[in-house]
PDB file of N, CA and C in Angstrom:
ATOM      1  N   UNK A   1     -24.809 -28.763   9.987  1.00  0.00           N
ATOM      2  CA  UNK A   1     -24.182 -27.616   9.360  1.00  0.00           C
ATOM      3  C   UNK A   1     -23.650 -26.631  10.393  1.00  0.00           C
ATOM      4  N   UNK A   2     -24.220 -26.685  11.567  1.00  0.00           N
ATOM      5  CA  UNK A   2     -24.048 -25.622  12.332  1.00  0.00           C
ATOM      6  C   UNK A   2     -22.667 -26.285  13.060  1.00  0.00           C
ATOM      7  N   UNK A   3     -21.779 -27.461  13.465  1.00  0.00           N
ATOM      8  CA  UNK A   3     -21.195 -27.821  13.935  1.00  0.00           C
ATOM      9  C   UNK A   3     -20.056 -27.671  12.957  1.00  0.00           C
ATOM     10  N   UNK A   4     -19.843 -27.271  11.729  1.00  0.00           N
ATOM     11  CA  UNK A   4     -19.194 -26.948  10.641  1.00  0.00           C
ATOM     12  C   UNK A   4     -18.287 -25.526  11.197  1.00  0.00           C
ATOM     13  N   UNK A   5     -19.698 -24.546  11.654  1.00  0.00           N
ATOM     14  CA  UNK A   5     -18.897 -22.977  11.986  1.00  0.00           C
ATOM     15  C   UNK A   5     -18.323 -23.248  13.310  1.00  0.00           C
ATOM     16  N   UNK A   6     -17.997 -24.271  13.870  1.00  0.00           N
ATOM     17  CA  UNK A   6     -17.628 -23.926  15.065  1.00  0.00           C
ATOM     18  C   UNK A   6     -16.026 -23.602  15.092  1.00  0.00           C
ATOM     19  N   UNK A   7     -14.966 -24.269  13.782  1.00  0.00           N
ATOM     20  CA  UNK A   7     -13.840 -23.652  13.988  1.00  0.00           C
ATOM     21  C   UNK A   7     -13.658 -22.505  13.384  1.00  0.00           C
ATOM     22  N   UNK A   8     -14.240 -21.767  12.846  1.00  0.00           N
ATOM     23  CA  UNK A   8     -14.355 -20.193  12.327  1.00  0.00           C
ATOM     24  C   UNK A   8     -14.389 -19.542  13.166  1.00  0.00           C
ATOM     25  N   UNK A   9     -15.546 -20.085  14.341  1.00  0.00           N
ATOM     26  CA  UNK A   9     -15.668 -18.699  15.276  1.00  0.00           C
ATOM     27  C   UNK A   9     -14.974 -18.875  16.635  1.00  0.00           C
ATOM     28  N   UNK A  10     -13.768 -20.118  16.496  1.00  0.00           N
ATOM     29  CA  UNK A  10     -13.085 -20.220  17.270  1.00  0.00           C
ATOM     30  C   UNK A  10     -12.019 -19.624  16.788  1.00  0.00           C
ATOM     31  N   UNK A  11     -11.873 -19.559  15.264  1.00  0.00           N
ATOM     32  CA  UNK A  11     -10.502 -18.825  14.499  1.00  0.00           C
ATOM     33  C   UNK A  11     -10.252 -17.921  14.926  1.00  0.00           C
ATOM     34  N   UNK A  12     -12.229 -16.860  14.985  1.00  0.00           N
ATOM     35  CA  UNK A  12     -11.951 -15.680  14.843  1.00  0.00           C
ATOM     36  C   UNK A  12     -11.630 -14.646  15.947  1.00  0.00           C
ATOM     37  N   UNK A  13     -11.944 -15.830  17.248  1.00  0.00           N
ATOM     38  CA  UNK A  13     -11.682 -14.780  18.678  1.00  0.00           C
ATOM     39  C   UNK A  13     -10.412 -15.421  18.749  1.00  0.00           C
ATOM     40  N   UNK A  14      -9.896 -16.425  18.248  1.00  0.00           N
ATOM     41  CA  UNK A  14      -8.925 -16.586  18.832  1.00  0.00           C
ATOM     42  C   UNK A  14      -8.015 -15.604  18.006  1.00  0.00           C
ATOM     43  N   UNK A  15      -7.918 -15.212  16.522  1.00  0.00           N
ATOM     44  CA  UNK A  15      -7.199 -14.105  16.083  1.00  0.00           C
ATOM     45  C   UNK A  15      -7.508 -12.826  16.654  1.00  0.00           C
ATOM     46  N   UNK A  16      -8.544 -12.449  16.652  1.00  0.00           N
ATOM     47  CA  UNK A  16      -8.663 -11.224  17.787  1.00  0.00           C
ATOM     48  C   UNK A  16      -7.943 -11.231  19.419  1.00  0.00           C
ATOM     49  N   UNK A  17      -7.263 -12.059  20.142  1.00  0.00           N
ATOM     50  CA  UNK A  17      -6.981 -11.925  21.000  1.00  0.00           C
ATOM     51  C   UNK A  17      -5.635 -12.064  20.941  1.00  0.00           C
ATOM     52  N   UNK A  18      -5.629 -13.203  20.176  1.00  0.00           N
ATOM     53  CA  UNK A  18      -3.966 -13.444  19.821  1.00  0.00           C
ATOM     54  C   UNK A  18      -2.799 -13.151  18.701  1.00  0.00           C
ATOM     55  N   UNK A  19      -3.645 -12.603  17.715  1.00  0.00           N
ATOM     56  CA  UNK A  19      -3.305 -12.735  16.504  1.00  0.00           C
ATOM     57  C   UNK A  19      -2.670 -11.514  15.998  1.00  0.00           C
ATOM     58  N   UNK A  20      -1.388 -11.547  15.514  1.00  0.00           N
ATOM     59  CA  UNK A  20      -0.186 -10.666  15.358  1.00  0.00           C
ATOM     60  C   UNK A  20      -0.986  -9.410  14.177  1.00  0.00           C
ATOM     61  N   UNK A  21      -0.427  -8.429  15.220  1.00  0.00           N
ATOM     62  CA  UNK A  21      -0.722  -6.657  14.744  1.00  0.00           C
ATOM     63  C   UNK A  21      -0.024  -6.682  13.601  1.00  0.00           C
ATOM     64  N   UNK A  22      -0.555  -5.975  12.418  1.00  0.00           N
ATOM     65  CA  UNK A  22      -0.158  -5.216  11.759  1.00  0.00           C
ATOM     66  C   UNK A  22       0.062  -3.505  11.172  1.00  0.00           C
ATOM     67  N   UNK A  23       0.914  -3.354  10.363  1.00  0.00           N
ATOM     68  CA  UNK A  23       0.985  -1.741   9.727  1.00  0.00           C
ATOM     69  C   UNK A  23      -0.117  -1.790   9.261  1.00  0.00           C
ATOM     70  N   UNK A  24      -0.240  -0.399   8.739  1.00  0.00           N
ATOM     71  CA  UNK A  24      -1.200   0.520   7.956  1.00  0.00           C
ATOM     72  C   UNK A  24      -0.551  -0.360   6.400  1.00  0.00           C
ATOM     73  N   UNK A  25       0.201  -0.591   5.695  1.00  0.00           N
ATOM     74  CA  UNK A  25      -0.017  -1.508   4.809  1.00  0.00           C
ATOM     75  C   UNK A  25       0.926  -2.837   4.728  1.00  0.00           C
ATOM     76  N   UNK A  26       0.226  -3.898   4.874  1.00  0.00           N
ATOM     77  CA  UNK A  26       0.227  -5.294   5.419  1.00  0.00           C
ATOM     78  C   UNK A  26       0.822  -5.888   3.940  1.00  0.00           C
ATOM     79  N   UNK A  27       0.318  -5.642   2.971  1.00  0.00           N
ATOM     80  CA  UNK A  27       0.665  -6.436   1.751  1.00  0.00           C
ATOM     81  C   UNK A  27       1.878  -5.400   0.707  1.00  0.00           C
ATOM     82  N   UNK A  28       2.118  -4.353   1.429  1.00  0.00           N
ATOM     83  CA  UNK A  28       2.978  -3.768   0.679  1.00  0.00           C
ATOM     84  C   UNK A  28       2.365  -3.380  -0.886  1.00  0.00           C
ATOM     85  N   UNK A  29       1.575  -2.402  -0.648  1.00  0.00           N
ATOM     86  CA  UNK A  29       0.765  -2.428  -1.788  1.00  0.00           C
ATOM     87  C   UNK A  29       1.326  -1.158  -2.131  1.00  0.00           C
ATOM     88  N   UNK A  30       1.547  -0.687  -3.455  1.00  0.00           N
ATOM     89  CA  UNK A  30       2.247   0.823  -3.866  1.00  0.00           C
ATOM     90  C   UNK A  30       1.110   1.362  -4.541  1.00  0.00           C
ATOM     91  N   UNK A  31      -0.398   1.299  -4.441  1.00  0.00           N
ATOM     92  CA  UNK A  31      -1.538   2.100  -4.561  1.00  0.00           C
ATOM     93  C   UNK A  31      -1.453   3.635  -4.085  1.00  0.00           C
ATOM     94  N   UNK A  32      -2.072   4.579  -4.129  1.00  0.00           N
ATOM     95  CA  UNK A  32      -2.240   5.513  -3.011  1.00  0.00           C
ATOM     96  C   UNK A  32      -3.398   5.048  -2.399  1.00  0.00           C
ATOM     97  N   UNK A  33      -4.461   4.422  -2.070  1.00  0.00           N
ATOM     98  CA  UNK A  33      -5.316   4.175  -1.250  1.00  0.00           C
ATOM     99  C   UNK A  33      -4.658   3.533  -0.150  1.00  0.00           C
ATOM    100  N   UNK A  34      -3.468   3.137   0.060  1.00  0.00           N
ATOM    101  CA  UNK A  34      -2.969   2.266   1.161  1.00  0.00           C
ATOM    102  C   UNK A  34      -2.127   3.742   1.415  1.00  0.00           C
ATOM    103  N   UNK A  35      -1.847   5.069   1.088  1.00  0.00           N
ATOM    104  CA  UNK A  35      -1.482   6.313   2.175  1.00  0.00           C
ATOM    105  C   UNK A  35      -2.691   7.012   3.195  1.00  0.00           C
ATOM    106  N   UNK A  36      -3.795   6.494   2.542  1.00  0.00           N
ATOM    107  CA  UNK A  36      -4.814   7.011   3.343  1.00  0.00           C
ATOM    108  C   UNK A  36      -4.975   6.752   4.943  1.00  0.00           C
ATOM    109  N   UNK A  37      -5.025   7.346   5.997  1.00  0.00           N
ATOM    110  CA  UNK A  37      -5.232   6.890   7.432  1.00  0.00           C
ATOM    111  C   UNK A  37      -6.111   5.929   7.573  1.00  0.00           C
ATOM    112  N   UNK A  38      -6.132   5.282   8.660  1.00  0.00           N
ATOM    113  CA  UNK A  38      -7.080   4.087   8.702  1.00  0.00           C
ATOM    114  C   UNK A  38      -7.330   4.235  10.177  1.00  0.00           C
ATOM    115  N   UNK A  39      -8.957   4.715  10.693  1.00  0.00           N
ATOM    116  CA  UNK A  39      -9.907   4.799   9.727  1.00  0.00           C
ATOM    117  C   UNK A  39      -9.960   6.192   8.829  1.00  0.00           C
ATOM    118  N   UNK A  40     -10.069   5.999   7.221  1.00  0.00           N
ATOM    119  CA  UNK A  40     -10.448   7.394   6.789  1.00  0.00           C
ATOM    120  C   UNK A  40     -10.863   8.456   7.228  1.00  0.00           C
ATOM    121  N   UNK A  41     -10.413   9.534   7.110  1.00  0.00           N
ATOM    122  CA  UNK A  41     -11.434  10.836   7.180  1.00  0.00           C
ATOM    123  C   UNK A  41     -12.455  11.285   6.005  1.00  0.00           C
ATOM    124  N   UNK A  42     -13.305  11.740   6.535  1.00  0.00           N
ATOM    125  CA  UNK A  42     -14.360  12.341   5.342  1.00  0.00           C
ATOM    126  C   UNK A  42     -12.742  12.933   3.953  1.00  0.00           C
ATOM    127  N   UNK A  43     -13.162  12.738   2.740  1.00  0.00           N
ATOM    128  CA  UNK A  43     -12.295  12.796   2.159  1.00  0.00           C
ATOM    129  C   UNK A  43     -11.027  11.758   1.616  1.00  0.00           C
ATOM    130  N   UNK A  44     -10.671  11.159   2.691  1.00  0.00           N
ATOM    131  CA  UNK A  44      -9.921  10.561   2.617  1.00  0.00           C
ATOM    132  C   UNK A  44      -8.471  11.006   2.315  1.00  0.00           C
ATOM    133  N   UNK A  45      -8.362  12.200   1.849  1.00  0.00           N
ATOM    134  CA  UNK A  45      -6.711  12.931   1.896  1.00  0.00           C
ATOM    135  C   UNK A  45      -6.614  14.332   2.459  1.00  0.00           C
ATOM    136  N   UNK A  46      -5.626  14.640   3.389  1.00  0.00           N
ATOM    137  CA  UNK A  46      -5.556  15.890   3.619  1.00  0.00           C
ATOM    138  C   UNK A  46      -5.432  16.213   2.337  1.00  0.00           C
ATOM    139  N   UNK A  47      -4.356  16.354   1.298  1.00  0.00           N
ATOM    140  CA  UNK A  47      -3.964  17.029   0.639  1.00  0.00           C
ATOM    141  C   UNK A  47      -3.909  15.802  -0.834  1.00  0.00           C
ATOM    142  N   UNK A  48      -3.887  16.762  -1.638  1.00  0.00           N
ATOM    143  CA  UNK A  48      -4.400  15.819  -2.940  1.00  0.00           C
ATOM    144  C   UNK A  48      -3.055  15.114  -2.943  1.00  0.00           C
ATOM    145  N   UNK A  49      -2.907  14.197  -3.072  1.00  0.00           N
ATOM    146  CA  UNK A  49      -1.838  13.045  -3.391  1.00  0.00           C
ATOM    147  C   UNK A  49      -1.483  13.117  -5.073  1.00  0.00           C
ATOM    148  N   UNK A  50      -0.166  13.121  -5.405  1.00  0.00           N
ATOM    149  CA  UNK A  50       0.749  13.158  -6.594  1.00  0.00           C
ATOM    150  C   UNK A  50       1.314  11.586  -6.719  1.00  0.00           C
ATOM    151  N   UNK A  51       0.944  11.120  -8.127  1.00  0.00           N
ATOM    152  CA  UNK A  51       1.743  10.164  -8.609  1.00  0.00           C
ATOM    153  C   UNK A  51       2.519  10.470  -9.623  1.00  0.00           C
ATOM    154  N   UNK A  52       3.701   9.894  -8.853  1.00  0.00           N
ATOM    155  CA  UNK A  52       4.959   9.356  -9.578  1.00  0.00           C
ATOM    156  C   UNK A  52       5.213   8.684 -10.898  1.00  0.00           C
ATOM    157  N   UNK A  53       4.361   7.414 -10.781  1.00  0.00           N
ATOM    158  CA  UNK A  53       4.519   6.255 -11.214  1.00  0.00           C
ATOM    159  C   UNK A  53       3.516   5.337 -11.372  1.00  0.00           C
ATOM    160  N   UNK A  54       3.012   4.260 -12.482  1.00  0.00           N
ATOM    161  CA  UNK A  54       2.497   3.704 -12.268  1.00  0.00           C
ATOM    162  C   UNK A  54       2.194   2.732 -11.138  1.00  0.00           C
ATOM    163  N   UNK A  55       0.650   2.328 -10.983  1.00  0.00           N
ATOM    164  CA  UNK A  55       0.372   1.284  -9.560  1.00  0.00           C
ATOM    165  C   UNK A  55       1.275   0.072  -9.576  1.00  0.00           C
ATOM    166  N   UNK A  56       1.808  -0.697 -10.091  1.00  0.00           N
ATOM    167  CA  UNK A  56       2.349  -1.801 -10.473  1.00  0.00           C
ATOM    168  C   UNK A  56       3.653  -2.302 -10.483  1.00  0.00           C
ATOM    169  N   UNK A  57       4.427  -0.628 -10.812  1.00  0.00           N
ATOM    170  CA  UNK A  57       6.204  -0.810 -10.315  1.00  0.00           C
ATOM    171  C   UNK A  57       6.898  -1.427  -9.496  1.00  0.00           C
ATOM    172  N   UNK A  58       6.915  -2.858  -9.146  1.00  0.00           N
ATOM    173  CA  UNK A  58       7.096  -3.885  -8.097  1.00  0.00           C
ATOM    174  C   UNK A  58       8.866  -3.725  -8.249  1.00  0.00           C
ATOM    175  N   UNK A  59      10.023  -3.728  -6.894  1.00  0.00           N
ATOM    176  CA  UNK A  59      11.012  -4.268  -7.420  1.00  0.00           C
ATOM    177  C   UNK A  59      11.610  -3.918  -8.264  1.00  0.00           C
ATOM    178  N   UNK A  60      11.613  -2.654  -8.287  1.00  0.00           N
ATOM    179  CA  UNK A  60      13.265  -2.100  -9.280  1.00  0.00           C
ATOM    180  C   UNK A  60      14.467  -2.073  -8.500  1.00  0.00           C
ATOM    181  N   UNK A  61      15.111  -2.448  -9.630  1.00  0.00           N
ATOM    182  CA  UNK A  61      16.775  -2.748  -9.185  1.00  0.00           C
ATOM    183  C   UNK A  61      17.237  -1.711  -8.496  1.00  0.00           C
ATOM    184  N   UNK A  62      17.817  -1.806  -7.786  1.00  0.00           N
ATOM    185  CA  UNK A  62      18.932  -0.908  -6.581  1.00  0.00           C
ATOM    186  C   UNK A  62      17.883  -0.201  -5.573  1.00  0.00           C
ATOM    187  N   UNK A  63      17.080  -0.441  -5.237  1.00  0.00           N
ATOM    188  CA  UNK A  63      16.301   0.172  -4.594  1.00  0.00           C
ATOM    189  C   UNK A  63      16.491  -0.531  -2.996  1.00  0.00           C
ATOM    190  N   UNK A  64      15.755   0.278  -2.440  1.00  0.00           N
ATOM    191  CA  UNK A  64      16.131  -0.619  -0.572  1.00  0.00           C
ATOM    192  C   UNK A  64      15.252  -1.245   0.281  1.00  0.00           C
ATOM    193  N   UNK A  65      13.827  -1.160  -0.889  1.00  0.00           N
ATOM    194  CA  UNK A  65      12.657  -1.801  -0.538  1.00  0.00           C
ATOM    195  C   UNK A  65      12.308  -2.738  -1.774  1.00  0.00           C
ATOM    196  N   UNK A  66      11.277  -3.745  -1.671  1.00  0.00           N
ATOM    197  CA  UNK A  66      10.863  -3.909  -2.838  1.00  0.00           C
ATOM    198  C   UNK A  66       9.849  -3.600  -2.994  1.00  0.00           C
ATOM    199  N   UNK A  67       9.176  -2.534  -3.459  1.00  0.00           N
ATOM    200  CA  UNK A  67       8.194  -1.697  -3.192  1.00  0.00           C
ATOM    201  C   UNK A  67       8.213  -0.242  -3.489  1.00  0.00           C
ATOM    202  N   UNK A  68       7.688   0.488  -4.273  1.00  0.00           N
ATOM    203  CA  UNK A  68       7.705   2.165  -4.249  1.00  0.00           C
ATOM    204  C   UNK A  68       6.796   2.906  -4.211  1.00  0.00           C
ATOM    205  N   UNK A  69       5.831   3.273  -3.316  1.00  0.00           N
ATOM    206  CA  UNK A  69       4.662   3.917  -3.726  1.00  0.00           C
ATOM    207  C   UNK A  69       4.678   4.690  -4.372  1.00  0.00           C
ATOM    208  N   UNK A  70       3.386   5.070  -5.686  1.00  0.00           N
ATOM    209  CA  UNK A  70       3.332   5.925  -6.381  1.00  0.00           C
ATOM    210  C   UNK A  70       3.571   7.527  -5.765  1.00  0.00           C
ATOM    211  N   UNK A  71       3.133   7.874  -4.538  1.00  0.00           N
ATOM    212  CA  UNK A  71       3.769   9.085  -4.731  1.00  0.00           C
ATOM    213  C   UNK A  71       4.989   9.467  -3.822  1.00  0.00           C
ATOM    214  N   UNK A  72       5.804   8.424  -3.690  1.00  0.00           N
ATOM    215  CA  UNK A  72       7.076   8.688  -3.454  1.00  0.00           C
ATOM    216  C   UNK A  72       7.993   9.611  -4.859  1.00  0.00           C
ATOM    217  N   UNK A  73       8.658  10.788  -4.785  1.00  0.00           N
ATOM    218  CA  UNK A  73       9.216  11.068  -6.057  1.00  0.00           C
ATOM    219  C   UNK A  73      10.177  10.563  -6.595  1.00  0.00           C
ATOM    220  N   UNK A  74      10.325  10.503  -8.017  1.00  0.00           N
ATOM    221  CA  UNK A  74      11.032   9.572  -8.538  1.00  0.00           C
ATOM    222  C   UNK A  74      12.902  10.087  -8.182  1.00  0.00           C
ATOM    223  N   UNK A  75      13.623   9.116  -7.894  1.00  0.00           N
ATOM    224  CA  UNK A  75      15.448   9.365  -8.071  1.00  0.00           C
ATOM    225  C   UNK A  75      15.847   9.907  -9.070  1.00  0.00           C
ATOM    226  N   UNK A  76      17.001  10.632  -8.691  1.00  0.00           N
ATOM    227  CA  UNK A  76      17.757  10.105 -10.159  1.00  0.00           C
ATOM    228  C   UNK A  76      17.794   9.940 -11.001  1.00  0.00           C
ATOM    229  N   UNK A  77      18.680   8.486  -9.997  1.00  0.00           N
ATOM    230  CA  UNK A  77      19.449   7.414 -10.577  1.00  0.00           C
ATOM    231  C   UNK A  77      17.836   6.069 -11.285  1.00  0.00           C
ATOM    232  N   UNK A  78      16.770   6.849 -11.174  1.00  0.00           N
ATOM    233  CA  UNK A  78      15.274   5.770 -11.992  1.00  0.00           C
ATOM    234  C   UNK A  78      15.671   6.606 -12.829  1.00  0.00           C
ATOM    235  N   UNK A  79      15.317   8.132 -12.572  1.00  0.00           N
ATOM    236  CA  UNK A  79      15.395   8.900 -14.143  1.00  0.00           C
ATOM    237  C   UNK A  79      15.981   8.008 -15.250  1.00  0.00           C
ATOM    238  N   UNK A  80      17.265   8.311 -14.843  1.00  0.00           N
ATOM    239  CA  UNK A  80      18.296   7.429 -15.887  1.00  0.00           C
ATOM    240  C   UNK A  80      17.705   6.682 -15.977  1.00  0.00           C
ATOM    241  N   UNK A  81      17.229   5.082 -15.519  1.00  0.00           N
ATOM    242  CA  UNK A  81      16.992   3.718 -16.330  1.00  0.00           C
ATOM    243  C   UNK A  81      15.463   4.231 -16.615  1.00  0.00           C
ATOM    244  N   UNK A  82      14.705   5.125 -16.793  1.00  0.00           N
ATOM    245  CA  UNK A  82      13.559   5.050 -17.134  1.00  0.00           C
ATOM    246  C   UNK A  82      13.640   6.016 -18.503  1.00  0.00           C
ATOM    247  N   UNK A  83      12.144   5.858 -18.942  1.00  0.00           N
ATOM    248  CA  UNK A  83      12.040   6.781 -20.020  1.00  0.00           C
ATOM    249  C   UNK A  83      12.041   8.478 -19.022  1.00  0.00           C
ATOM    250  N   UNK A  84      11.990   9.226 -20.042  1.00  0.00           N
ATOM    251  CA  UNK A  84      12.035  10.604 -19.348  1.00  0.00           C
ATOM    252  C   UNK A  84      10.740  10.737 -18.670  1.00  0.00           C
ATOM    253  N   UNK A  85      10.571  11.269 -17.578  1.00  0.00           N
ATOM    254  CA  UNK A  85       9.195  10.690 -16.968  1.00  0.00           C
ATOM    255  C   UNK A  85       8.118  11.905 -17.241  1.00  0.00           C
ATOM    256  N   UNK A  86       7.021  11.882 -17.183  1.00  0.00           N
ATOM    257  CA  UNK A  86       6.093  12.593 -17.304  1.00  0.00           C
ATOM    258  C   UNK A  86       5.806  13.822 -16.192  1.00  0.00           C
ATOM    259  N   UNK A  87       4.881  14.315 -16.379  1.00  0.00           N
ATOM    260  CA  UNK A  87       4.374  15.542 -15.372  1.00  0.00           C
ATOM    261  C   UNK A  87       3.848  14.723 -14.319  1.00  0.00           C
ATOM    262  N   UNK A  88       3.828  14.679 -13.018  1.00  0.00           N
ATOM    263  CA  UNK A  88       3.111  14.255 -12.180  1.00  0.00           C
ATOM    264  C   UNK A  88       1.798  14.449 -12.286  1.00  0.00           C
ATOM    265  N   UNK A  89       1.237  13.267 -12.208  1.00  0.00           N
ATOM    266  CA  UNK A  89      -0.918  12.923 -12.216  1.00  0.00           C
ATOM    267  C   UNK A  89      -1.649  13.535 -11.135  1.00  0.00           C
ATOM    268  N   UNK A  90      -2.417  14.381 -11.128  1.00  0.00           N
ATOM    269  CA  UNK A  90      -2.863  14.650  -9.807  1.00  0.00           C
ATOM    270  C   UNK A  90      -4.222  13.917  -9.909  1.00  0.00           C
ATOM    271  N   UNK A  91      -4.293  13.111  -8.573  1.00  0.00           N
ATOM    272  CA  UNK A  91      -5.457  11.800  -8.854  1.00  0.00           C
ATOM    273  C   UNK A  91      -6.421  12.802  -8.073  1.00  0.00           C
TER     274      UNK A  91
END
């Protein structure tokens, strides 16, 4: 069993030495927990964070990412294709 872990812990220095850097968010996630600094501060936000939009808004048309984090503020030109939008959530 023990001759089993030996390519894991060859994986794992070998990704630690070699293995390509990433951003602060890697999967393109439009959460607000992926605006938080990394590593956190006690708190975790300077300042209370405002959503926009639901977590899930993947890929709306005309946009220049595919991606929008919730507290990016909304366009426009979303206004228009959306319903009239709500008061901003303070999480």
């Amino acid at each position: 069993m023990g001759l089993a872990q030996i390519p894991f812990i060859i994986n794992f220095f070998w990704s630690i030495k070699h293995g390509e850097k990433v951003n602060d968010n890697p999967w393109e996630a439009t959460t607000l927990e992926w605006t938080a600094p990394s590593p956190p501060p006690h708190g975790n936000f300077v300042h209370t964070p405002v959503a926009y939009r639901g977590p899930y808004e993947y890929s709306l048309p005309g946009r220049e990412r595919d991606y929008t984090m919730q507290n990016e503020p909304v366009e426009p030109a979303e206004r228009i294709r959306r319903k009239p939008p709500a008061e901003p959530v303070l999480v």
